[in-house]
N, C-alpha and C. Protein backbone atom coordinates (compact mmCIF):
# COMPACT_ATOMS: atom_id res chain seq x y z
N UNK A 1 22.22 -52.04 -16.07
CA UNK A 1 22.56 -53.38 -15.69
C UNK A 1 21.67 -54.33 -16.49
N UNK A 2 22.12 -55.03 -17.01
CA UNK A 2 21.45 -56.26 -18.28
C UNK A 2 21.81 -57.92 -17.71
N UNK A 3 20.95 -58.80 -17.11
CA UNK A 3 21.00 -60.31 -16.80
C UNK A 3 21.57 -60.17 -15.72
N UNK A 4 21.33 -59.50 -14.22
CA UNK A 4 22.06 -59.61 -13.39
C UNK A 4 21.11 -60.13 -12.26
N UNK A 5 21.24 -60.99 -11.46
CA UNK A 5 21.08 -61.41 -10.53
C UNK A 5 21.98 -60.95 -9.28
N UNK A 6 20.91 -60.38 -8.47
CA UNK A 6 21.62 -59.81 -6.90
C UNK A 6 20.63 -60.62 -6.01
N UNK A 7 21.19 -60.95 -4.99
CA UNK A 7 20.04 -62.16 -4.32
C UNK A 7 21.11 -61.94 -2.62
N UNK A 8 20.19 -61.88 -1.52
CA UNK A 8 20.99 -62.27 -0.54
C UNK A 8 20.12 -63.70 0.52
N UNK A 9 21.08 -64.13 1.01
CA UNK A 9 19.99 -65.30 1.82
C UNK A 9 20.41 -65.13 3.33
N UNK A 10 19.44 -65.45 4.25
CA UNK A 10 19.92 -65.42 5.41
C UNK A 10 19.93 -66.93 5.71
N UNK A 11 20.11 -67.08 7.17
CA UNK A 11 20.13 -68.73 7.88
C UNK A 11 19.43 -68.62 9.27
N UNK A 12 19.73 -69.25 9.62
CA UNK A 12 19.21 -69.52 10.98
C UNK A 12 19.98 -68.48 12.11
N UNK A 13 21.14 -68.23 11.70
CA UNK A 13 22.12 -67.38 12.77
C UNK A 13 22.32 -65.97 11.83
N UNK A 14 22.13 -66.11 10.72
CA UNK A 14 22.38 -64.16 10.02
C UNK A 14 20.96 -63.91 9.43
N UNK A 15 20.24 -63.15 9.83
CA UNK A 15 18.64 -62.88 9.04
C UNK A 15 19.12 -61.84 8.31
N UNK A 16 18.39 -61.83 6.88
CA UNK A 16 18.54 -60.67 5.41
C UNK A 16 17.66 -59.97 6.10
N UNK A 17 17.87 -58.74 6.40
CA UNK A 17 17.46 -57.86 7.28
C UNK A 17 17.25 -56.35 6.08
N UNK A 18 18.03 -56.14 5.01
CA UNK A 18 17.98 -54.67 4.18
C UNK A 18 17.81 -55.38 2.73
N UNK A 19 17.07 -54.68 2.08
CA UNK A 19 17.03 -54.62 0.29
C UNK A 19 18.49 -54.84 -0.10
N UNK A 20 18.04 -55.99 -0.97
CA UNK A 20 18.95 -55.96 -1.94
C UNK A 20 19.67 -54.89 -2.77
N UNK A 21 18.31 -53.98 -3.31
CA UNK A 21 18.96 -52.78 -4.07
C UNK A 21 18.36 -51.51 -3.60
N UNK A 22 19.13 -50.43 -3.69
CA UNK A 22 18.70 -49.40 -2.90
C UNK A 22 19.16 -48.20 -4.03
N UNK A 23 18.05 -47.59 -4.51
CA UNK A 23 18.39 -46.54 -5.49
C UNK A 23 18.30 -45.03 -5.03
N UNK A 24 19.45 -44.47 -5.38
CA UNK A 24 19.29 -42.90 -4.70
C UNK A 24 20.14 -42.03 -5.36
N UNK A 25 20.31 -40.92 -5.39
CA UNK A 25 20.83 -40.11 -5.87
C UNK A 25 21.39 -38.90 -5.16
N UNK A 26 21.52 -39.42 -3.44
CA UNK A 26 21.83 -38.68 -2.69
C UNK A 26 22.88 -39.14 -1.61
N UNK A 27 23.63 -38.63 -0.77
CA UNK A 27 24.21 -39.28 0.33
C UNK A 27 23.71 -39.19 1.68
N UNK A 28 23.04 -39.83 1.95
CA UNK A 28 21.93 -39.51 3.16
C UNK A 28 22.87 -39.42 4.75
N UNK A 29 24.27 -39.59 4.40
CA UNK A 29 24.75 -39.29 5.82
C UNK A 29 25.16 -37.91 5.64
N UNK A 30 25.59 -37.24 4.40
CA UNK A 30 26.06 -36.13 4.08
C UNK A 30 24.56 -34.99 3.55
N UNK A 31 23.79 -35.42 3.06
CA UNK A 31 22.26 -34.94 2.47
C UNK A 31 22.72 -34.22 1.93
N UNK A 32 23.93 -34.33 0.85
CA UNK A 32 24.08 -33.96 -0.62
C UNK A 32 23.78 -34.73 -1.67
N UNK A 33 23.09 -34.07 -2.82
CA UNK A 33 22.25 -34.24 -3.80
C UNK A 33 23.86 -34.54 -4.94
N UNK A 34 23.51 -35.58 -5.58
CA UNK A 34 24.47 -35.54 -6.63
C UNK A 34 24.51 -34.69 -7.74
N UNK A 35 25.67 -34.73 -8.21
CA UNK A 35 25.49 -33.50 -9.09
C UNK A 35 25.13 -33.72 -10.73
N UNK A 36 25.48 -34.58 -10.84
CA UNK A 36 24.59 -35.02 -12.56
C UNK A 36 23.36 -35.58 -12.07
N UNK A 37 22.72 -36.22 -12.85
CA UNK A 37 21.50 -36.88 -13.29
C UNK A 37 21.41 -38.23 -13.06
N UNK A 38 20.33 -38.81 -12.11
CA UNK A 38 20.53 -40.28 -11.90
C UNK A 38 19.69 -40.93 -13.34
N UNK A 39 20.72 -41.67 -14.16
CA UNK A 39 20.02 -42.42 -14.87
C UNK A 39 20.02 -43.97 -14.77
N UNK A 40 19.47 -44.94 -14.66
CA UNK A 40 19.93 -46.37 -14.13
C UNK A 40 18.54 -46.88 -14.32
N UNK A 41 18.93 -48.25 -15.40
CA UNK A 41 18.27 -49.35 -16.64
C UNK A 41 18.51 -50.40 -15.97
N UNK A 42 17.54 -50.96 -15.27
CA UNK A 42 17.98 -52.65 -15.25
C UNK A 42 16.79 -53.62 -15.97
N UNK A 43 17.81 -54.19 -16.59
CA UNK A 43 16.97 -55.19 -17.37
C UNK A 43 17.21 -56.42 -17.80
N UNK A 44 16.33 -57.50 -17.51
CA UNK A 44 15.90 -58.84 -17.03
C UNK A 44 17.02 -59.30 -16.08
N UNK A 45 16.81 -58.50 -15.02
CA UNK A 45 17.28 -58.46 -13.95
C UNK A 45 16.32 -59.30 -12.73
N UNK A 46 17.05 -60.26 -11.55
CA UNK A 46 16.55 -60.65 -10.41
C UNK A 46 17.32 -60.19 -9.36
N UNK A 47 16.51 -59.66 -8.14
CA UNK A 47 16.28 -58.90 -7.14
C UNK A 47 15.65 -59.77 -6.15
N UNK A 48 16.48 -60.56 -4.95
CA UNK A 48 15.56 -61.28 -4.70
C UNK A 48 16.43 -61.49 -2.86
N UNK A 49 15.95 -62.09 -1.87
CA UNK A 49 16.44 -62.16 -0.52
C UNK A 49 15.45 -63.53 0.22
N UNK A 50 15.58 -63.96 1.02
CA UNK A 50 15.02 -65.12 1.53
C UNK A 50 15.54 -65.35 2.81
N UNK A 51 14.69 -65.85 3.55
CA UNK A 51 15.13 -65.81 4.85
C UNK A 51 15.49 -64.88 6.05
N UNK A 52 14.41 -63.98 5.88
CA UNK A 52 14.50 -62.64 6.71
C UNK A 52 13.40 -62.32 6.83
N UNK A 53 13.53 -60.27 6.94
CA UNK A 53 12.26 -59.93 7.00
C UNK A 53 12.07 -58.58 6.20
N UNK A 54 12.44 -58.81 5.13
CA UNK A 54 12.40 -57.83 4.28
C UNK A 54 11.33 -58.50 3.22
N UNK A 55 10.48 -57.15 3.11
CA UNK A 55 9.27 -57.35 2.06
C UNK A 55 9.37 -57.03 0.81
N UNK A 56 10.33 -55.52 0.80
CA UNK A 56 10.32 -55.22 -0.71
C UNK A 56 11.80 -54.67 -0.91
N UNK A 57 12.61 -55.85 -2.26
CA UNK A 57 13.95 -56.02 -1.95
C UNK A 57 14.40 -54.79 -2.91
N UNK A 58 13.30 -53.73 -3.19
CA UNK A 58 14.23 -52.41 -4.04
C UNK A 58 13.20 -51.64 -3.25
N UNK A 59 14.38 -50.69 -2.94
CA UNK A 59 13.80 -49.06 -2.51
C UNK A 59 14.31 -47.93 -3.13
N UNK A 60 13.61 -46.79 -3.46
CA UNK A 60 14.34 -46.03 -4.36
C UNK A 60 13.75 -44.32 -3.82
N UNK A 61 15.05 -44.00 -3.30
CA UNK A 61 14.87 -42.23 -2.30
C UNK A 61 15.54 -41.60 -3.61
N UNK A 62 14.88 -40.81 -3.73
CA UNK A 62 15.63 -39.61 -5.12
C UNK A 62 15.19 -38.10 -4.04
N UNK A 63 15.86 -36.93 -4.64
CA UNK A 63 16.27 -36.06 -4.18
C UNK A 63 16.05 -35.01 -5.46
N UNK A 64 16.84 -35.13 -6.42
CA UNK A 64 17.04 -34.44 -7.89
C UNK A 64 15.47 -34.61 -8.50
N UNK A 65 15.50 -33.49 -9.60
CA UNK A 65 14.03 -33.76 -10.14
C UNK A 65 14.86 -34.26 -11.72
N UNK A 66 16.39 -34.53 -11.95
CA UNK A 66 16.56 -35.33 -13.15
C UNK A 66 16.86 -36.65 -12.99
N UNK A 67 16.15 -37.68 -12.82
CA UNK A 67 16.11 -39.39 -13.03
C UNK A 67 15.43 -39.58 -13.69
N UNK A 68 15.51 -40.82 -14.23
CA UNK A 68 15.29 -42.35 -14.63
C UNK A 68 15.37 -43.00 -14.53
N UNK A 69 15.00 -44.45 -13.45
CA UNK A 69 14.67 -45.37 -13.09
C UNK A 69 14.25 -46.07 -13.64
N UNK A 70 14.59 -47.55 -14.49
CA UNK A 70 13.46 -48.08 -15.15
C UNK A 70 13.79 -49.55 -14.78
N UNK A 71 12.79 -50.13 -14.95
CA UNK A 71 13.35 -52.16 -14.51
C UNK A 71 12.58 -52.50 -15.43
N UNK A 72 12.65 -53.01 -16.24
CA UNK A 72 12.17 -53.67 -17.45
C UNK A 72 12.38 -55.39 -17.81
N UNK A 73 10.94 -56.17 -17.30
CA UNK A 73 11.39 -57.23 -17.27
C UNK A 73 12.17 -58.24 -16.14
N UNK A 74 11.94 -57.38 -15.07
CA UNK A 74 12.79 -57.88 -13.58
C UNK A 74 11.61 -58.49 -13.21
N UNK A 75 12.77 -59.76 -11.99
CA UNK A 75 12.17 -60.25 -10.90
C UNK A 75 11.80 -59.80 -9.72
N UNK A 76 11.47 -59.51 -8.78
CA UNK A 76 12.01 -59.10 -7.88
C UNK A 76 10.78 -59.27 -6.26
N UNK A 77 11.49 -59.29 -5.14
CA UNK A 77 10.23 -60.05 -4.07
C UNK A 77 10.14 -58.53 -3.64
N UNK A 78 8.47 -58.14 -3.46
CA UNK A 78 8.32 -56.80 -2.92
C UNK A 78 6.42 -57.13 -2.85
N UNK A 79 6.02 -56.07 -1.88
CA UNK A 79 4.82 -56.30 -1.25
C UNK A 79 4.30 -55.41 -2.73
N UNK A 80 4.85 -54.02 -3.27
CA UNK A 80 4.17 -53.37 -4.00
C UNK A 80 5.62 -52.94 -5.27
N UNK A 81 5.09 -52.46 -6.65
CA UNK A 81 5.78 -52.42 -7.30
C UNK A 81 6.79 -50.90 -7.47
N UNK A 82 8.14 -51.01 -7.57
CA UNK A 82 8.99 -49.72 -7.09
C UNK A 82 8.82 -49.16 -7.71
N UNK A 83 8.82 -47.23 -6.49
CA UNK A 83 8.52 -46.46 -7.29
C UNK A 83 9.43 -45.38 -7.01
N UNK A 84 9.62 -44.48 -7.74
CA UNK A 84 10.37 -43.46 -7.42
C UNK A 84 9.69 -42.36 -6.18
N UNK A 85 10.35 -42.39 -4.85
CA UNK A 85 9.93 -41.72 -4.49
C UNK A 85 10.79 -40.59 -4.39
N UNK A 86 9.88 -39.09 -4.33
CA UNK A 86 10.80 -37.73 -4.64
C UNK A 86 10.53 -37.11 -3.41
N UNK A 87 11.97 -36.78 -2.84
CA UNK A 87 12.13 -36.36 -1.10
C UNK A 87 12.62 -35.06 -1.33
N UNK A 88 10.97 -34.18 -1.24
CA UNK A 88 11.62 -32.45 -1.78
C UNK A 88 11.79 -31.64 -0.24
N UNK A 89 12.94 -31.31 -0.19
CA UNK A 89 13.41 -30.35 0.68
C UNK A 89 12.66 -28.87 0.90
């Protein structure tokens, strides 16, 4: 993904309650592992939510030991910077 802006806002009556972007490589209602390789580039990309209570608007559950994850040049509102986390069975 290249110049994309994903942004959600809440109000007074709907609070942004989940991340904007959520990276995975699995189906967590099914806890099957995909079967190729997660590869996924975002760049000068904004990631962003307001008006809620979400701290960090990318989370990223991997499963597979083949990814690549990279953000290069993004915005994005988060307490700490995303990381791949690896959820070994």
């Amino acid at each position: 993904m290249i110049n994309c802006t994903i942004a959600s806002f809440g109000n007074l009556y709907i609070a942004h309650k989940n991340p904007v972007l959520q990276v995975t490589d699995y189906d967590a209602s099914t806890g099957v592992t995909g079967i190729n390789p997660l590869i996924a580039v975002f760049q000068n990309c904004i990631f962003w939510g307001d008006y809620g209570n979400v701290d960090d608007e990318i989370t990223t559950y991997i499963k597979g030991i083949s990814t690549s994850v990279k953000f290069d040049h993004c915005l994005y509102k988060a307490n700490m910077i995303p990381q791949i986390v690896l959820l070994l069975q």
